[in-house]
Protein backbone atom coordinates (compact mmCIF):
# COMPACT_ATOMS: atom_id res chain seq x y z
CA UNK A 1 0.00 0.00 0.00
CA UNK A 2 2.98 2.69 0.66
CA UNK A 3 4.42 2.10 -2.82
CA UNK A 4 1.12 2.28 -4.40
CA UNK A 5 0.17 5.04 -2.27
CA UNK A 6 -3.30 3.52 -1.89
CA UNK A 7 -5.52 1.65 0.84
CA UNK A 8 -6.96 0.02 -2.13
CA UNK A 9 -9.97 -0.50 -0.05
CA UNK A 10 -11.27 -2.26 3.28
CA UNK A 11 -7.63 -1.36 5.29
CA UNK A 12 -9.68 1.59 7.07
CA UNK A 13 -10.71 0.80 10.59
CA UNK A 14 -12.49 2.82 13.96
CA UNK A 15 -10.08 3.29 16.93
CA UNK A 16 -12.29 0.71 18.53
CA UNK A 17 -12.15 -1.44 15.73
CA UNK A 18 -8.32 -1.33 16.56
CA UNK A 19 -8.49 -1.81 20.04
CA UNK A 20 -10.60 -4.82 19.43
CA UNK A 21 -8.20 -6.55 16.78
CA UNK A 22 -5.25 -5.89 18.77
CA UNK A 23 -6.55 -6.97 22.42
CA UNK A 24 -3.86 -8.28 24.45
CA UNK A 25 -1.07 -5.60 22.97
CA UNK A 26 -0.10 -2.52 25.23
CA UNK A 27 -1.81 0.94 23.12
CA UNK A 28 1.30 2.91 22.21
CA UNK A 29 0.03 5.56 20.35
CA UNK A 30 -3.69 5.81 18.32
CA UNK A 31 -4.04 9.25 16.17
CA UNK A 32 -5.39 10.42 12.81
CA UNK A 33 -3.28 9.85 10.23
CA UNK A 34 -1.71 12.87 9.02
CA UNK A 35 -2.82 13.34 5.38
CA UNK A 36 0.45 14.18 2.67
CA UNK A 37 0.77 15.53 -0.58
CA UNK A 38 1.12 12.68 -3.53
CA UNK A 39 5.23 14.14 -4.09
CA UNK A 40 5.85 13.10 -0.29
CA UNK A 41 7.73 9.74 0.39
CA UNK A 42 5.32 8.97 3.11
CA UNK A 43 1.63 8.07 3.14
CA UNK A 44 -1.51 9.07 4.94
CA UNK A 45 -5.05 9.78 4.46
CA UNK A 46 -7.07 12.44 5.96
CA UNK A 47 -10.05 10.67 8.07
CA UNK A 48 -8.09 7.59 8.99
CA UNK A 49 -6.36 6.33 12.12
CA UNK A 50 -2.86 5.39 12.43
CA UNK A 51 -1.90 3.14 15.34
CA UNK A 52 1.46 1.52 17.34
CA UNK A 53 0.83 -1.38 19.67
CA UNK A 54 3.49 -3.18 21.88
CA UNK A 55 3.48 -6.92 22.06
CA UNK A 56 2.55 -7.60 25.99
């Protein structure tokens, strides 16, 4: 998805939607994504959460 620059579809999910997949992992960090321009090297989408869970 980062080299196509696209979700594709379907990746998008709730910050409970998260939480629920990754039950059992220690919540780092949950934000919006930060949306980029297309010339950037990195990739977001405005509207979408972004997410960094530690393995308990």
């Amino acid at each position: 998805m980062y080299r196509s620059r696209s979700l594709m579809g379907g990746l998008g999910y709730t910050e409970e939607k998260l939480k629920e997949i990754f039950n059992g992992f220690t919540i780092m960090e949950i934000r919006k994504m930060k949306a980029v321009e297309e010339d950037e090297r990195l990739f977001g989408l405005p509207g979408f959460q972004t997410a960094l869970f530690r393995k308990a």
